[in-house]
PDB file of N, CA and C in Angstrom:
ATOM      1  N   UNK A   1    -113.180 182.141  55.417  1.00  0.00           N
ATOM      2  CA  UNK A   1    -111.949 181.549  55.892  1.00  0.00           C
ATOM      3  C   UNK A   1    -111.928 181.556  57.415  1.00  0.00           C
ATOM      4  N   UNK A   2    -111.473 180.864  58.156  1.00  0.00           N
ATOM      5  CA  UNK A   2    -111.392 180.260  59.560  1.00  0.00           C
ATOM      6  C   UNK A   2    -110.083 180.985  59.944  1.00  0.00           C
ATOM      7  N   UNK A   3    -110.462 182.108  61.012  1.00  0.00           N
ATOM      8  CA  UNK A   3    -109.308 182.942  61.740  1.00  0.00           C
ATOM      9  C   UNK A   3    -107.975 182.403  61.949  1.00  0.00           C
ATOM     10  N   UNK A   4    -107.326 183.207  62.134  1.00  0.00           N
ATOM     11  CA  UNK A   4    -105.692 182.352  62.812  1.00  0.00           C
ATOM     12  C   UNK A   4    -105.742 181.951  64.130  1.00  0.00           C
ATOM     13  N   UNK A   5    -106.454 182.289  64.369  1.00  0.00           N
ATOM     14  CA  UNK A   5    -107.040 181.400  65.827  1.00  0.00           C
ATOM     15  C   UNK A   5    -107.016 180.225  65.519  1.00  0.00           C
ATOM     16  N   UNK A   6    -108.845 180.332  64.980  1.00  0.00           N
ATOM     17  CA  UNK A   6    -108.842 179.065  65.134  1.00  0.00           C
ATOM     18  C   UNK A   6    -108.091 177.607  64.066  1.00  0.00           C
ATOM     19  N   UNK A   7    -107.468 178.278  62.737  1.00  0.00           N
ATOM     20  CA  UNK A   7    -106.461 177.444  62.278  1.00  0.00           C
ATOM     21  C   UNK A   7    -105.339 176.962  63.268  1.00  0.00           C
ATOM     22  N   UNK A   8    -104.446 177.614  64.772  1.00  0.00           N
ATOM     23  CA  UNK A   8    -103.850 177.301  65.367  1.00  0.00           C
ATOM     24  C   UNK A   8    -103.916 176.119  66.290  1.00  0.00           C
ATOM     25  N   UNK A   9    -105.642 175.923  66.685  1.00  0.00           N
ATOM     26  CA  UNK A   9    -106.774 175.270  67.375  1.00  0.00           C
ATOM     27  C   UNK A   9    -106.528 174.296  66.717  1.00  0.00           C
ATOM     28  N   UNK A  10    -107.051 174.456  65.498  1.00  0.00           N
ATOM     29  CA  UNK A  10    -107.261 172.802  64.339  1.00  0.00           C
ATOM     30  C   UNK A  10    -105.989 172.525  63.685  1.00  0.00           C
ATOM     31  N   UNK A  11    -104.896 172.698  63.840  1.00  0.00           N
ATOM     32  CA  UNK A  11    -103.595 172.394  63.329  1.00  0.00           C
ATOM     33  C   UNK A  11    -102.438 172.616  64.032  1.00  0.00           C
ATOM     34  N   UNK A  12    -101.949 171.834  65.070  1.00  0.00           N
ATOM     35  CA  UNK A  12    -101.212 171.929  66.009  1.00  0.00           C
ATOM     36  C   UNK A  12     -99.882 172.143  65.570  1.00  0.00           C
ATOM     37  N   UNK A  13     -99.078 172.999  65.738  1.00  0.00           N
ATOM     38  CA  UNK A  13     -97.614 172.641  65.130  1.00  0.00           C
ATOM     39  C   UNK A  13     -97.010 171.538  65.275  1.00  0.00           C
ATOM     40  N   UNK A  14     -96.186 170.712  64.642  1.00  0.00           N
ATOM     41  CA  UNK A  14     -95.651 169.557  65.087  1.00  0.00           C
ATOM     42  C   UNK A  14     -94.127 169.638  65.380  1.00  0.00           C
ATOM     43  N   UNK A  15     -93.279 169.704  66.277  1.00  0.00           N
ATOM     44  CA  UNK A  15     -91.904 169.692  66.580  1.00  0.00           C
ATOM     45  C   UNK A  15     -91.012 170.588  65.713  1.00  0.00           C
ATOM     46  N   UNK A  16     -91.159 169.481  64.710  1.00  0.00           N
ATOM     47  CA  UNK A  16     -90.317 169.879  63.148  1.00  0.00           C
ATOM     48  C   UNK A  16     -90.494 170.983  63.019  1.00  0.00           C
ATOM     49  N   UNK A  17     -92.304 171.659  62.923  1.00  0.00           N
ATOM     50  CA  UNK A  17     -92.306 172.596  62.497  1.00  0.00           C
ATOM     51  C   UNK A  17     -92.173 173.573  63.168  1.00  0.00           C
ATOM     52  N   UNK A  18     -92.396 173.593  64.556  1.00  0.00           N
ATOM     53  CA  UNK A  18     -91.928 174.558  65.569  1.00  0.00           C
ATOM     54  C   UNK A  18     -90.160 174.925  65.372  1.00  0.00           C
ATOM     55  N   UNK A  19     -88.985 173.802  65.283  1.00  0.00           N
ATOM     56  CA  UNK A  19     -88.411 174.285  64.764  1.00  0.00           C
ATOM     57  C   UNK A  19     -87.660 174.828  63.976  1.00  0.00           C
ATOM     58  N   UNK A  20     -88.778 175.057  62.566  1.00  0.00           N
ATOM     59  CA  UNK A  20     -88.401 175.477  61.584  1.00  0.00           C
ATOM     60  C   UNK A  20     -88.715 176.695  61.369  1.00  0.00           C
ATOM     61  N   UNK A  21     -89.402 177.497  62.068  1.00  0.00           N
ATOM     62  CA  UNK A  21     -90.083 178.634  62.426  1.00  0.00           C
ATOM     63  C   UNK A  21     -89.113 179.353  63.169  1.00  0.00           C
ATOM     64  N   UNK A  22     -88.526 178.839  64.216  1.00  0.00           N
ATOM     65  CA  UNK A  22     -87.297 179.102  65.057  1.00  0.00           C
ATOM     66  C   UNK A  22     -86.233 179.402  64.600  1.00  0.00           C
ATOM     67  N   UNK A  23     -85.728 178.506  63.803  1.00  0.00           N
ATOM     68  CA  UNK A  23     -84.704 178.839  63.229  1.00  0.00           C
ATOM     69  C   UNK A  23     -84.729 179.578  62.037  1.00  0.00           C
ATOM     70  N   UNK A  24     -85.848 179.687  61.294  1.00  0.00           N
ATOM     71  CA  UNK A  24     -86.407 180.913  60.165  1.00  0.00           C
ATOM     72  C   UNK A  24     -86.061 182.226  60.926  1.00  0.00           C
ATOM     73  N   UNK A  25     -86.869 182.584  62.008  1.00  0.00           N
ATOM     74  CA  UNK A  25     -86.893 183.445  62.593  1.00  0.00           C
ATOM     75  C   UNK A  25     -85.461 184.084  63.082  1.00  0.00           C
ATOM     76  N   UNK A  26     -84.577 183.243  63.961  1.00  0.00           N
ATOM     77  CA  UNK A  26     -83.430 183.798  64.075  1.00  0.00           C
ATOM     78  C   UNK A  26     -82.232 183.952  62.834  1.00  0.00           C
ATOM     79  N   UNK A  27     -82.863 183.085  61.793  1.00  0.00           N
ATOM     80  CA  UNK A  27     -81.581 183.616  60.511  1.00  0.00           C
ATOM     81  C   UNK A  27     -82.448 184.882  60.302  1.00  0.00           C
ATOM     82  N   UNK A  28     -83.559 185.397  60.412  1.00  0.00           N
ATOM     83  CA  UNK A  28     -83.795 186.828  59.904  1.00  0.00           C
ATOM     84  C   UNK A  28     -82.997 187.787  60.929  1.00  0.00           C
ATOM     85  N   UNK A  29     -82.949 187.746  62.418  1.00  0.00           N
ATOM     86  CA  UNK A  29     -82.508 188.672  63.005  1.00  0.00           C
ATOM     87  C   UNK A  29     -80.828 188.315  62.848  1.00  0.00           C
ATOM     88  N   UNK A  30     -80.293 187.265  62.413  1.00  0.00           N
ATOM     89  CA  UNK A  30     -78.908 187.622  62.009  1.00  0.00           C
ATOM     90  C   UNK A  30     -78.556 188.311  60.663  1.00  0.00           C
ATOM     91  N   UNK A  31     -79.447 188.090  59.707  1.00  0.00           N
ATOM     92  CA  UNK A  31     -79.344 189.174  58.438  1.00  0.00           C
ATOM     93  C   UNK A  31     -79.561 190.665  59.101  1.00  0.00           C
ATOM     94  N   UNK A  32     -80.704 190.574  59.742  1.00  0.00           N
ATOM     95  CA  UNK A  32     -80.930 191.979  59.938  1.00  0.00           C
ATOM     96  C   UNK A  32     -80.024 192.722  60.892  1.00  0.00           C
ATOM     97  N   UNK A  33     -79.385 191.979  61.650  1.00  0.00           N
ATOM     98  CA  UNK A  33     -78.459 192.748  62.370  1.00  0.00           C
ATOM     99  C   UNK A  33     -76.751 192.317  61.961  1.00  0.00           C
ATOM    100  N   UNK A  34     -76.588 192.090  60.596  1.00  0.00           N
ATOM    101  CA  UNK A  34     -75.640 192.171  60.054  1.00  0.00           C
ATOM    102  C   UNK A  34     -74.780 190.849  60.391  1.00  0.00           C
ATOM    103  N   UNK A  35     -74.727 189.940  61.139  1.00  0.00           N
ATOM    104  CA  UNK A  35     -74.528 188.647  61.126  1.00  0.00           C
ATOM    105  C   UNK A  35     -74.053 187.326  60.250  1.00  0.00           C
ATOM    106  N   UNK A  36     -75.147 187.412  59.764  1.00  0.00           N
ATOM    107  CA  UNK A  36     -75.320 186.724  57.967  1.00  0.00           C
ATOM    108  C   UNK A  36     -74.885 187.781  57.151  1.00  0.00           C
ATOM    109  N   UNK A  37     -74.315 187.412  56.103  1.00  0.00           N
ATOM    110  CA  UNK A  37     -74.482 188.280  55.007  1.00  0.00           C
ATOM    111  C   UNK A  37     -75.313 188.138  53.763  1.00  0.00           C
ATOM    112  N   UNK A  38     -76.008 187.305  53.968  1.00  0.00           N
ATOM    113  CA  UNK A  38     -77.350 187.020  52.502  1.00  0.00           C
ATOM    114  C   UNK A  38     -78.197 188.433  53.169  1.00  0.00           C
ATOM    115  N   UNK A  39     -78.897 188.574  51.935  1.00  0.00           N
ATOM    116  CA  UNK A  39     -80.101 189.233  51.807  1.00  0.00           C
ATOM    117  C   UNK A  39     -81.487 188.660  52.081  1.00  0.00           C
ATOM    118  N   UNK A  40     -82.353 189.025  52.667  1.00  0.00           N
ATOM    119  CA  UNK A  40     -83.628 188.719  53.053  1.00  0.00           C
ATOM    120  C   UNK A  40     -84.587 188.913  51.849  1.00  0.00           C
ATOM    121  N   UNK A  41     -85.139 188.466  51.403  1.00  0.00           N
ATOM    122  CA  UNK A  41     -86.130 188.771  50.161  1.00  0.00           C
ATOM    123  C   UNK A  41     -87.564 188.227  50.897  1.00  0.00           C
ATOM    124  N   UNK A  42     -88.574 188.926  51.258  1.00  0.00           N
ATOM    125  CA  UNK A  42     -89.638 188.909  51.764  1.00  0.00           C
ATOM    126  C   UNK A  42     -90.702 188.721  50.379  1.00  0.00           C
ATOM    127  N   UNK A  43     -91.102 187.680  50.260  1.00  0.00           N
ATOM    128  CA  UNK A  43     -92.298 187.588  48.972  1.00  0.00           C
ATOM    129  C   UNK A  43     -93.464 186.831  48.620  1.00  0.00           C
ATOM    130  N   UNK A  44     -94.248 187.059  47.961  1.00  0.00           N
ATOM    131  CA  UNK A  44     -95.390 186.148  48.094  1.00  0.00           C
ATOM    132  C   UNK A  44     -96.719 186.786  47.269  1.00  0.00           C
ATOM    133  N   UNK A  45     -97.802 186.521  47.670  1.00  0.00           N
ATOM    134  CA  UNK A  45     -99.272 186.470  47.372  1.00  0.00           C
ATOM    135  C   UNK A  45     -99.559 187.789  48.707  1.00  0.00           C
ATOM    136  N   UNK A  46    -100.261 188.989  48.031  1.00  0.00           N
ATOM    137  CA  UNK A  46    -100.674 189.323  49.335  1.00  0.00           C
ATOM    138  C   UNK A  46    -102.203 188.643  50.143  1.00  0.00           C
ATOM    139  N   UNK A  47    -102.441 187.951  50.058  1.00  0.00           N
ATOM    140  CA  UNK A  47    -103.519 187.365  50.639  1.00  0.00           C
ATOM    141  C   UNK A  47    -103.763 185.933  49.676  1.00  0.00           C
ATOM    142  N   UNK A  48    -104.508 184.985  50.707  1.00  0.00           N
ATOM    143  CA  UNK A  48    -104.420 183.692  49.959  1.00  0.00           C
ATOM    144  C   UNK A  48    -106.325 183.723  50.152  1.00  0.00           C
ATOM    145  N   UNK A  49    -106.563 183.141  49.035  1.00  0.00           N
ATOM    146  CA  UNK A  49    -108.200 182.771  48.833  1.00  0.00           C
ATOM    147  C   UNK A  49    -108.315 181.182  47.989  1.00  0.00           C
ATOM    148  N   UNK A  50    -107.072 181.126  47.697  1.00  0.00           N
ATOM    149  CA  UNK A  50    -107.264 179.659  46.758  1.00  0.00           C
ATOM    150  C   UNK A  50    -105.969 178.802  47.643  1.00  0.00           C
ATOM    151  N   UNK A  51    -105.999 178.165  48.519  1.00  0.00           N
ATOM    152  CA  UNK A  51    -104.935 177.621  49.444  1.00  0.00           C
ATOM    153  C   UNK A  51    -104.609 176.518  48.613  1.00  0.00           C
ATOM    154  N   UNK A  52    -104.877 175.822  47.469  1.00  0.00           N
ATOM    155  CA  UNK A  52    -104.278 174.776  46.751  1.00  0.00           C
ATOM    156  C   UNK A  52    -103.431 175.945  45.773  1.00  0.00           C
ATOM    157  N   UNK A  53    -103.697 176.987  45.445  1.00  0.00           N
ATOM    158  CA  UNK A  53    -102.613 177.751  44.877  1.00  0.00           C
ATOM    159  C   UNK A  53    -101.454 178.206  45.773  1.00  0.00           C
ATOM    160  N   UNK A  54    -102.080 178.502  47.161  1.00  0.00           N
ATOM    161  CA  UNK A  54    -100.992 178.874  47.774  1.00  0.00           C
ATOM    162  C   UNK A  54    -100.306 177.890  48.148  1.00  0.00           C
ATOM    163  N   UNK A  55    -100.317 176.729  48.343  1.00  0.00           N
ATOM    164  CA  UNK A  55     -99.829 175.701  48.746  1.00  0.00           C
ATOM    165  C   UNK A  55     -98.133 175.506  47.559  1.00  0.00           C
ATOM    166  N   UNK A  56     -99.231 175.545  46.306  1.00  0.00           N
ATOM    167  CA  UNK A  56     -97.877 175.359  44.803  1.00  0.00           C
ATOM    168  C   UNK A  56     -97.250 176.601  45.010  1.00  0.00           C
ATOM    169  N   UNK A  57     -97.500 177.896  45.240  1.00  0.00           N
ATOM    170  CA  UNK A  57     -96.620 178.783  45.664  1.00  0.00           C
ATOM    171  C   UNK A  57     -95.217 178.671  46.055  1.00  0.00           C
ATOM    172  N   UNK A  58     -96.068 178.162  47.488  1.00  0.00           N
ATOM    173  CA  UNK A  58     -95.117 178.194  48.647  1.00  0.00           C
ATOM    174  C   UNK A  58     -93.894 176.578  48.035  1.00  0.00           C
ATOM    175  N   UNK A  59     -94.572 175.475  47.253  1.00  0.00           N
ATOM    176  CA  UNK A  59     -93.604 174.560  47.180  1.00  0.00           C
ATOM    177  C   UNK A  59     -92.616 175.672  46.148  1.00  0.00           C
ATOM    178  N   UNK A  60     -93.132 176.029  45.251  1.00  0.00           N
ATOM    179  CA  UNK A  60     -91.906 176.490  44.162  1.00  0.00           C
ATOM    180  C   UNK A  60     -90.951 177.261  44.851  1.00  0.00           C
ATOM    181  N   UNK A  61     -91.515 178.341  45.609  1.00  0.00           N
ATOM    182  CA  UNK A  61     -90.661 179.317  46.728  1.00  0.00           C
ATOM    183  C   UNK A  61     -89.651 178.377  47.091  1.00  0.00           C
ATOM    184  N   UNK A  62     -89.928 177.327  47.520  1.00  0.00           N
ATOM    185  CA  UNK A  62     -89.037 176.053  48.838  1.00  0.00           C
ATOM    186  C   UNK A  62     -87.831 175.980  47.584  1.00  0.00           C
ATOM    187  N   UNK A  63     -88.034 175.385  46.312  1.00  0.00           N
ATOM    188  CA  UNK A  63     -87.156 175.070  45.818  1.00  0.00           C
ATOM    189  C   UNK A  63     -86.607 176.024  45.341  1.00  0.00           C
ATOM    190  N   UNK A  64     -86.881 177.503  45.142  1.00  0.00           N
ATOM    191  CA  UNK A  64     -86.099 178.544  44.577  1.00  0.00           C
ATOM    192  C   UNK A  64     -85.279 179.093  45.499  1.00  0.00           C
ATOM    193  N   UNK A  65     -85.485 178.766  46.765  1.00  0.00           N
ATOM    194  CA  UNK A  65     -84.973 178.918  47.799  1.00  0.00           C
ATOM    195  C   UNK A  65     -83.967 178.278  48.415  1.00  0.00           C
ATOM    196  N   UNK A  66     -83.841 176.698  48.309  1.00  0.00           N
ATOM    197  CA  UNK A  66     -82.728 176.024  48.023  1.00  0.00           C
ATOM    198  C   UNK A  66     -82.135 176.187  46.981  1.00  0.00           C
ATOM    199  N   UNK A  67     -81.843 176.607  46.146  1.00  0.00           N
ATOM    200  CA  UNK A  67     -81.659 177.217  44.629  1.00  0.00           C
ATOM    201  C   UNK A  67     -80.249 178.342  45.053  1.00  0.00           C
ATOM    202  N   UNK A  68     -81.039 179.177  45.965  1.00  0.00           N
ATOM    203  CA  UNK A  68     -80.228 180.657  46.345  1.00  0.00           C
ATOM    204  C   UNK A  68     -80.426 180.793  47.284  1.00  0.00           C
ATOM    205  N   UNK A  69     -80.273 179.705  48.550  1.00  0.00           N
ATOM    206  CA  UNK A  69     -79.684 180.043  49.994  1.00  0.00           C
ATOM    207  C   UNK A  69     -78.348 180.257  49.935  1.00  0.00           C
ATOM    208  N   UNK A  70     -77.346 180.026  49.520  1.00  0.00           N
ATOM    209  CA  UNK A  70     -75.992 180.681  49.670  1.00  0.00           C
ATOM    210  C   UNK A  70     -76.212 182.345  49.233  1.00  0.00           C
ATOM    211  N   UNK A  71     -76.725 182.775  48.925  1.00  0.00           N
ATOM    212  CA  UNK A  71     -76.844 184.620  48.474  1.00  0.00           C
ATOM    213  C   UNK A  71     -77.763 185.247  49.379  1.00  0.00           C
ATOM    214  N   UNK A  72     -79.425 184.740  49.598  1.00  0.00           N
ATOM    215  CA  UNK A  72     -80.449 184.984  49.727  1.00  0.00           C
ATOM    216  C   UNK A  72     -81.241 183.969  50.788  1.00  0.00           C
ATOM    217  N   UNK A  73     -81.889 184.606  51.249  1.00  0.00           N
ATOM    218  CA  UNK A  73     -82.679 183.770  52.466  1.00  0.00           C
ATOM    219  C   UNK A  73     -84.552 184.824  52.103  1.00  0.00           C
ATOM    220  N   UNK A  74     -85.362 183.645  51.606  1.00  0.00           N
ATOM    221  CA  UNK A  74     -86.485 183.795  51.428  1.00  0.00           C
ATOM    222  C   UNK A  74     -87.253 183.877  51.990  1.00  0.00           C
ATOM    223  N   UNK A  75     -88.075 184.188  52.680  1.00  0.00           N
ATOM    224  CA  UNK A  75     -89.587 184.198  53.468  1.00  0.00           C
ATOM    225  C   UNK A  75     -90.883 184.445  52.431  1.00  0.00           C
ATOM    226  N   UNK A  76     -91.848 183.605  52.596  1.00  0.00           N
ATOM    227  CA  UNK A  76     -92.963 183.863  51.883  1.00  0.00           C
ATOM    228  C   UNK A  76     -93.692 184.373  53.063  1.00  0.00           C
ATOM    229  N   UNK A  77     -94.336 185.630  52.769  1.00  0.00           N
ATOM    230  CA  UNK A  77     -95.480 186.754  53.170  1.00  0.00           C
ATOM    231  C   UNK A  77     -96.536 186.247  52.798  1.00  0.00           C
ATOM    232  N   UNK A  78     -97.708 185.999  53.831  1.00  0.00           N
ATOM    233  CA  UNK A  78     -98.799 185.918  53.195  1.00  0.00           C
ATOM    234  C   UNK A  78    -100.223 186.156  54.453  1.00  0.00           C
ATOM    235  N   UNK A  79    -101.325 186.633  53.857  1.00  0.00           N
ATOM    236  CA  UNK A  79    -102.067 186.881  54.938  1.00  0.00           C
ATOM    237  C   UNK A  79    -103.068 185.775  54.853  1.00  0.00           C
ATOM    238  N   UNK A  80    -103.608 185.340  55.562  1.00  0.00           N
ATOM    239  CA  UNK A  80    -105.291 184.373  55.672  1.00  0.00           C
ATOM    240  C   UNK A  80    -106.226 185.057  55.609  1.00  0.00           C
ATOM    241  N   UNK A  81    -106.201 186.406  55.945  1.00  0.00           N
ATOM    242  CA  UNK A  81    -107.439 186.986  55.979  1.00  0.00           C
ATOM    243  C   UNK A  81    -107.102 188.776  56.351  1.00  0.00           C
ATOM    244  N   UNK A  82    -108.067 189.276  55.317  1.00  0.00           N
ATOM    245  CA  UNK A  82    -107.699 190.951  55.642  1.00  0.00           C
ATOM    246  C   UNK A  82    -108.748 191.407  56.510  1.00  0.00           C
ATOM    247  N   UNK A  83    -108.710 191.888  57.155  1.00  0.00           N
ATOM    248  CA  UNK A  83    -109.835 192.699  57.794  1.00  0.00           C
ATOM    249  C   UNK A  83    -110.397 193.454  56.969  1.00  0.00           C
ATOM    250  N   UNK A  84    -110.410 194.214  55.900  1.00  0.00           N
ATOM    251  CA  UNK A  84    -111.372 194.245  54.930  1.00  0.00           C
ATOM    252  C   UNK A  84    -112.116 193.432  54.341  1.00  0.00           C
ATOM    253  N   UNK A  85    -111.248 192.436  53.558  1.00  0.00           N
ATOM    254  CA  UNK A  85    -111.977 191.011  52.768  1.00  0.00           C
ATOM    255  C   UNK A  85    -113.418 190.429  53.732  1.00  0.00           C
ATOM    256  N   UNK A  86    -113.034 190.305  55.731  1.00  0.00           N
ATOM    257  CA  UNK A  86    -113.611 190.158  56.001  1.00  0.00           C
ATOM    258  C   UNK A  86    -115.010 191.013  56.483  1.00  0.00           C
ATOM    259  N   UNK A  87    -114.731 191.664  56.648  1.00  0.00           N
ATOM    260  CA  UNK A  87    -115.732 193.031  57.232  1.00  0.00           C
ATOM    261  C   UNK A  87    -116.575 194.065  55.706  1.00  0.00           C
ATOM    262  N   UNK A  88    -116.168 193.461  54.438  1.00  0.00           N
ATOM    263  CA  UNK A  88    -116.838 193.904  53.250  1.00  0.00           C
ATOM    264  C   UNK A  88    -115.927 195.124  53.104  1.00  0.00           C
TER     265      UNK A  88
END
């Protein structure tokens, strides 16, 4: 698998997604500092090796997530690469 480097290199963020990251990011520090009142549910795959699985993952997450954004605010966790996996 190709570092987070260089995935950052070969896949530029595009606007949208810059700020969707942004605004992900600051609804977590308003849950976490009591702001919001949903719950944060952090979940996922701990590591991805089949990215067409993680891909259907992450869509089902999207819609379970519009599902229960009024209660809950979702984040999918996931790593590209462990430093074990890579280093044996």
């Amino acid at each position: 698998l190709p570092t987070y480097k260089e995935i950052k290199q070969l896949f530029p963020l595009l606007p949208s997604q810059h700020c969707f990251i942004e605004k992900s990011r600051q609804t977590v520090r308003s849950i976490l500092n009591g702001t919001d009142p949903r719950l944060l549910l952090i979940v996922g795959p701990c590591s991805i090796h089949d990215h067409l699985s993680a891909k259907e993952f992450a869509t089902q997450l999207r819609k379970l997530a519009q599902t229960v954004a009024s209660q809950f605010f979702l984040v999918m966790r996931v790593y590209c690469e462990k430093p074990r996996t890579a280093s044996g």
